[in-house]
Protein backbone atom coordinates (compact mmCIF):
# COMPACT_ATOMS: atom_id res chain seq x y z
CA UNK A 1 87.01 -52.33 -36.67
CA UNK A 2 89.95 -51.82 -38.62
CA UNK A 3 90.28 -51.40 -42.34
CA UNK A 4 92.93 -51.57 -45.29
CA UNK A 5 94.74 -48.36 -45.94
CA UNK A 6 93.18 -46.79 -48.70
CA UNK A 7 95.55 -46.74 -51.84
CA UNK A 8 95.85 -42.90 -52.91
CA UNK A 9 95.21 -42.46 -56.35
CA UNK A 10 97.59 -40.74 -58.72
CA UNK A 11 97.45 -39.88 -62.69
CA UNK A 12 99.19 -42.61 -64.46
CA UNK A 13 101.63 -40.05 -66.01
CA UNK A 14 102.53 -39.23 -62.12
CA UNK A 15 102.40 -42.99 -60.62
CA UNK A 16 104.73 -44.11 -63.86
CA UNK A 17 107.33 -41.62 -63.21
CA UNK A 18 107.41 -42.22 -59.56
CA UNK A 19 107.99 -45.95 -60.80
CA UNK A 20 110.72 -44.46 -62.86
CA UNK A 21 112.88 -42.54 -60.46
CA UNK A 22 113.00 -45.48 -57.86
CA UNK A 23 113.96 -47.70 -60.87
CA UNK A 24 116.63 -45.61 -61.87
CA UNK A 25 118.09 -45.11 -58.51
CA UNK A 26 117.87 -48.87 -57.82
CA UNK A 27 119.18 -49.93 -61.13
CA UNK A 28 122.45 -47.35 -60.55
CA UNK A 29 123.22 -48.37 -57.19
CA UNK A 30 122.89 -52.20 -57.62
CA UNK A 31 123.13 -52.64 -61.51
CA UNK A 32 120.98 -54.29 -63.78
CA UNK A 33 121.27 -58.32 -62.61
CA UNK A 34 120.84 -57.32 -58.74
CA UNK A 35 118.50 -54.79 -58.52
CA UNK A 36 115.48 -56.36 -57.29
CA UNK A 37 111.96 -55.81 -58.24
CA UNK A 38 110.59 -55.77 -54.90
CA UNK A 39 113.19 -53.25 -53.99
CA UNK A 40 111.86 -51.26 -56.64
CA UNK A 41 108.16 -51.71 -56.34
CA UNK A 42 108.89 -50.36 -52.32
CA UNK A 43 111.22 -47.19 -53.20
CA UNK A 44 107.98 -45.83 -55.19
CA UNK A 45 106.02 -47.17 -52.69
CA UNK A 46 103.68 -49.13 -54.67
CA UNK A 47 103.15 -53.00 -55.10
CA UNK A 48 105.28 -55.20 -57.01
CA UNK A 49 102.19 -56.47 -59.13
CA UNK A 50 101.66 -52.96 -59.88
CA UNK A 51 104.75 -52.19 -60.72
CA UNK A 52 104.67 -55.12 -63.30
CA UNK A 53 100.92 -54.09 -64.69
CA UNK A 54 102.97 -50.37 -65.51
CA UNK A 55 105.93 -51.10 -66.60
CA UNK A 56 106.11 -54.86 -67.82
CA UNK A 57 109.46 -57.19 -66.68
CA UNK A 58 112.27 -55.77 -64.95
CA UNK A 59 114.07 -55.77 -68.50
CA UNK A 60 111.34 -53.58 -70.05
CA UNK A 61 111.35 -51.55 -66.94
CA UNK A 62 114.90 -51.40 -67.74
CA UNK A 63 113.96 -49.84 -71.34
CA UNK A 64 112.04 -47.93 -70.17
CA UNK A 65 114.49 -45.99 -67.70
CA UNK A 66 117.27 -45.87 -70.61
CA UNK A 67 114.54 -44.02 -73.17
CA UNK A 68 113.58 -41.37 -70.19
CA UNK A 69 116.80 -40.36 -69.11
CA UNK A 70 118.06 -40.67 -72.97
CA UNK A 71 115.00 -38.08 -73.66
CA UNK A 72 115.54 -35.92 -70.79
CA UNK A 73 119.06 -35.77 -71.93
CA UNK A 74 118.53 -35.09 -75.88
CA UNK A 75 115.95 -32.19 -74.87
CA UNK A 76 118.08 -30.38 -72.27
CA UNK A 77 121.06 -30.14 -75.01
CA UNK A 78 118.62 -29.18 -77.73
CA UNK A 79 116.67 -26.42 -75.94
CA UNK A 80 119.81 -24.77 -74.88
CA UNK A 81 121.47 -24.61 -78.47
CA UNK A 82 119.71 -22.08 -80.62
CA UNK A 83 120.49 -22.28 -84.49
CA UNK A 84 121.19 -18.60 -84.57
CA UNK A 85 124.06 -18.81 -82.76
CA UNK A 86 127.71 -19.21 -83.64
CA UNK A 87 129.58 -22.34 -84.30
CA UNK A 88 131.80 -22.09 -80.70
CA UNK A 89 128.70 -20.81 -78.95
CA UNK A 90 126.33 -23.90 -79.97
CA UNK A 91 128.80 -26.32 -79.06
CA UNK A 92 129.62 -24.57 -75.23
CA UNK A 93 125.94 -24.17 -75.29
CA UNK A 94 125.33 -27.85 -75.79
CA UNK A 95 128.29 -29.07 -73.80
CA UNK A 96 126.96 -26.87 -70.74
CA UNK A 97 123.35 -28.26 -70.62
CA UNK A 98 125.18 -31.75 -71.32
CA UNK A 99 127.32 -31.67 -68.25
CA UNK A 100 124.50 -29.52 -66.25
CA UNK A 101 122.00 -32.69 -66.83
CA UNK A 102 124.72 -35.21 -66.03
CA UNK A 103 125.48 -33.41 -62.65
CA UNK A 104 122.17 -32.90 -61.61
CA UNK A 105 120.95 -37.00 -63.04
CA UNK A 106 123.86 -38.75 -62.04
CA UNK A 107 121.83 -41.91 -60.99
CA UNK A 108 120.17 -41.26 -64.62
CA UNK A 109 123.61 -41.15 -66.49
CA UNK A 110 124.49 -44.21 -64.28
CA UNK A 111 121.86 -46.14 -65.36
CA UNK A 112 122.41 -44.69 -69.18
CA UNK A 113 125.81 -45.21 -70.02
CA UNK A 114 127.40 -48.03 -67.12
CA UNK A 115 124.84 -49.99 -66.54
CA UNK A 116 123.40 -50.28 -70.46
CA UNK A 117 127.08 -50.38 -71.29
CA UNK A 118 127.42 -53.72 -69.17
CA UNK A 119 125.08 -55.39 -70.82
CA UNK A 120 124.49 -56.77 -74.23
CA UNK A 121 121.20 -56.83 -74.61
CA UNK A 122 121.26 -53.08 -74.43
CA UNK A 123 123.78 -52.00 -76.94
CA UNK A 124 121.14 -51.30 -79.38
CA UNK A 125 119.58 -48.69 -77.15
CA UNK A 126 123.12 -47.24 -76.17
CA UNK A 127 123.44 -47.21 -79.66
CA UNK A 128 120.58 -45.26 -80.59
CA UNK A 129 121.50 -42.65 -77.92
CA UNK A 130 124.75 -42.55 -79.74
CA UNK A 131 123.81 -42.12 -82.68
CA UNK A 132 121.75 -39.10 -81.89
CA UNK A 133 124.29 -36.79 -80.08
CA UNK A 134 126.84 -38.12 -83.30
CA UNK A 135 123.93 -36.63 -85.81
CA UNK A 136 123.60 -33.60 -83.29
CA UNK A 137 127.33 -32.63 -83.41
CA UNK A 138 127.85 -32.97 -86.88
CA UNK A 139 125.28 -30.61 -88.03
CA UNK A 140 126.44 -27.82 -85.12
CA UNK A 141 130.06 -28.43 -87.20
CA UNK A 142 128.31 -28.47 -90.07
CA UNK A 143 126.31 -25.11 -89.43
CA UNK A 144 130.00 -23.83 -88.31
CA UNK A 145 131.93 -24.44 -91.61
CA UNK A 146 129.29 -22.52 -93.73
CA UNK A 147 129.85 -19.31 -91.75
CA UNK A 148 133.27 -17.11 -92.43
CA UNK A 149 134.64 -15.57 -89.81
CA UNK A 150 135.52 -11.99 -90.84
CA UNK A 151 138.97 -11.52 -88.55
CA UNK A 152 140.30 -14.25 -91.01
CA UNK A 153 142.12 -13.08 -94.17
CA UNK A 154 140.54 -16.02 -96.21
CA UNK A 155 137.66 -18.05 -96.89
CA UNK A 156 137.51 -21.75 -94.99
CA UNK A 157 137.97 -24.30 -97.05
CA UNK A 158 135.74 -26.79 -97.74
CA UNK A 159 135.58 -29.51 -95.08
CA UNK A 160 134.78 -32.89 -96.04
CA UNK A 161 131.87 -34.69 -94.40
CA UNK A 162 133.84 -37.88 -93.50
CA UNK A 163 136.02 -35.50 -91.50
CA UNK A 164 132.83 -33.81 -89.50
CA UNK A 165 131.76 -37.24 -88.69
CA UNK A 166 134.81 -38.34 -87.42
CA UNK A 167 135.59 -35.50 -85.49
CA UNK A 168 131.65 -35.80 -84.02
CA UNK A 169 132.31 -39.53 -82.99
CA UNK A 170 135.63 -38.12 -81.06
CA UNK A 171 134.21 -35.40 -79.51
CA UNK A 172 131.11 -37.67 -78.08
CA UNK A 173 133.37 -40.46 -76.68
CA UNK A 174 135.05 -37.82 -74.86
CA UNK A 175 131.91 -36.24 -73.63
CA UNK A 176 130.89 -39.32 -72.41
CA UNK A 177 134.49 -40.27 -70.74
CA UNK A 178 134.47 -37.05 -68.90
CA UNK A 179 130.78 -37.62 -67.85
CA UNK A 180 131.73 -40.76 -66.45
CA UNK A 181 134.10 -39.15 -64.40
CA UNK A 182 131.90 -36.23 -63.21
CA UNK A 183 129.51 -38.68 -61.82
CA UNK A 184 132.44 -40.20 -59.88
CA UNK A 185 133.77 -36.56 -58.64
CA UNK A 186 130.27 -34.99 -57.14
CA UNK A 187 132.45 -31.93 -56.10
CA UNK A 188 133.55 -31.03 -59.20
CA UNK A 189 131.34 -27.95 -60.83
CA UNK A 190 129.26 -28.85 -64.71
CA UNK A 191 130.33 -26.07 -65.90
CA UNK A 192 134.17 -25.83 -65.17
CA UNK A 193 133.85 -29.71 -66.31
CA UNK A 194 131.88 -28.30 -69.72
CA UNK A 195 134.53 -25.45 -70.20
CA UNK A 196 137.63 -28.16 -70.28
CA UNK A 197 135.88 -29.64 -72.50
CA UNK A 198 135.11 -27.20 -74.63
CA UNK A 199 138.20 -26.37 -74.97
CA UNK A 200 139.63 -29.79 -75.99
CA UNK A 201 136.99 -29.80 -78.10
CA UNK A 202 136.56 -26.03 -79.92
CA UNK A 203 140.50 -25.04 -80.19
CA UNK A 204 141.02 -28.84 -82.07
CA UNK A 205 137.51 -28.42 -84.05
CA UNK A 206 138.75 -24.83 -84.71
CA UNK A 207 141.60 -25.54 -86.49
CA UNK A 208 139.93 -28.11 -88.76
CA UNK A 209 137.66 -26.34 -89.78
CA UNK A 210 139.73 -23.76 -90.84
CA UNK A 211 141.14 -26.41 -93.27
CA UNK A 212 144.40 -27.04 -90.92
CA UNK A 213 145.45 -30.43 -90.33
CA UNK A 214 148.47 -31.54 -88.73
CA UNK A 215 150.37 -34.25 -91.49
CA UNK A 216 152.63 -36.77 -89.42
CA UNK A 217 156.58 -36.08 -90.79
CA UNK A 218 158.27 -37.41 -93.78
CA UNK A 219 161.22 -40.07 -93.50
C-alpha cells in the first residue's frame, strides 16, 4: 500500500531561510510583479500554503528578502572596519567587504537595489538601507578629520559637518552605481572593483579633509 511522502522536518530558522534564498533568486531573475509564488514555494521545495503561513503575501515576503540581504550587507561592512584603524584604512576596509558581499550575493543586491528601486512601495525600505551606509560613512570621515597626520606640516582644518554629509551621500551613490555594474560584469574581481573605488573615493575625500577645496574661477 502506498503512502504520502513524509514531510522532513526542519528548525523554523532553517525552513525560513531556505524560503528566503529561493525568494531572492526568483524575485532577481523575474522581478517583483512576475515572480510567482508557486515558483517560489517549489525552488525551496516546500508548499505554497506553507510558504504563505512563514512568510505572509508575496509583498511581505518581498520585505522580508530586502531586510536579510540589507542585514547581511550592513554586518559584513561593519565587522570588517575596526575603529582603531586609520581614516583610508576603514574606508578600503569597508569598501572591500562591500564589493566582496555584492560579488558573492549578486541575486541579493539584485533584489536590494533594482528590484526595490522599481518599485514604489519600497522606497521607504531602500531608504532606510540608505540611510544607514550615509550614517556609516560619515562617522568613518568623521573619525578621519579628528586624527593629524604627522607627514603634514599643519593641523587639518576644521571640516564642516554639512560637507561630511555631502561627501557621504556622493560616495554611497557611487558605491552603489559601481555595484550595479559588478553584478552585470561577473568576471570582474571585488576587490580590483573596491580599489577603483577607493581611489575615487580616498584621493577626493583626502583632499577635503585636509581643508582643500577646489573654488570654480572668477570672471
Amino acid at each position: 500500500m502506498s503512502t504520502a511522502p513524509a514531510f522532513r522536518r526542519l528548525p523554523r530558522a532553517v525552513r525560513e531561510r531556505q524560503m528566503l534564498d529561493a525568494a531572492v533568486l526568483i524575485f532577481s531573475r523575474r522581478g517583483y510583479h512576475a515572480a510567482a509564488m508557486d515558483e517560489i514555494a517549489e525552488q525551496a521545495g516546500i508548499s505554497k500554503p506553507m510558504l504563505y503561513a512563514y512568510l505572509g503575501t508575496k509583498e511581505q515576503l518581498f520585505v522580508a528578502c530586502l531586510h536579510r540581504e540589507a542585514a547581511r550587507l550592513l554586518e559584513a561592512v561593519v565587522g570588517a572596519v575596526g575603529p582603531d584603524l586609520a581614516g583610508d584604512e576603514q574606508l578600503w576596509r569597508g569598501l572591500r567587504a562591500f564589493f566582496g558581499f555584492v560579488g558573492a550575493h549578486r541575486d541579493g543586491w539584485s533584489v536590494l537595489y533594482r528590484q526595490a528601486r522599481a518599485e514604489q512601495r519600497f522606497a521607504g525600505e531602500l531608504a532606510t538601507l540608505r540611510a544607514s551606509m550615509v550614517t556609516a560613512i560619515v562617522g568613518l570621515l568623521g573619525r578621519a578629520v579628528g586624527v593629524d597626520d604627522p607627514q603634514e606640516q599643519s593641523p587639518r582644518r576644521p571640516v564642516r559637518p554639512v560637507d561630511l554629509d555631502v561627501m557621504a551621500h556622493a560616495l554611497v551613490g557611487a558605491i552603489e552605481s559601481l555595484a550595479d555594474w559588478l553584478v552585470d560584469h561577473p568576471e570582474a574581481d571585488p576587490d580590483v572593483t573596491a580599489a577603483r573605488m577607493m581611489n575615487v573615493a580616498w584621493l577626493g575625500a583626502a583632499q577635503l579633509l585636509r581643508g582643500r577645496l577646489w573654488r570654480p574661477a572668477v570672471g
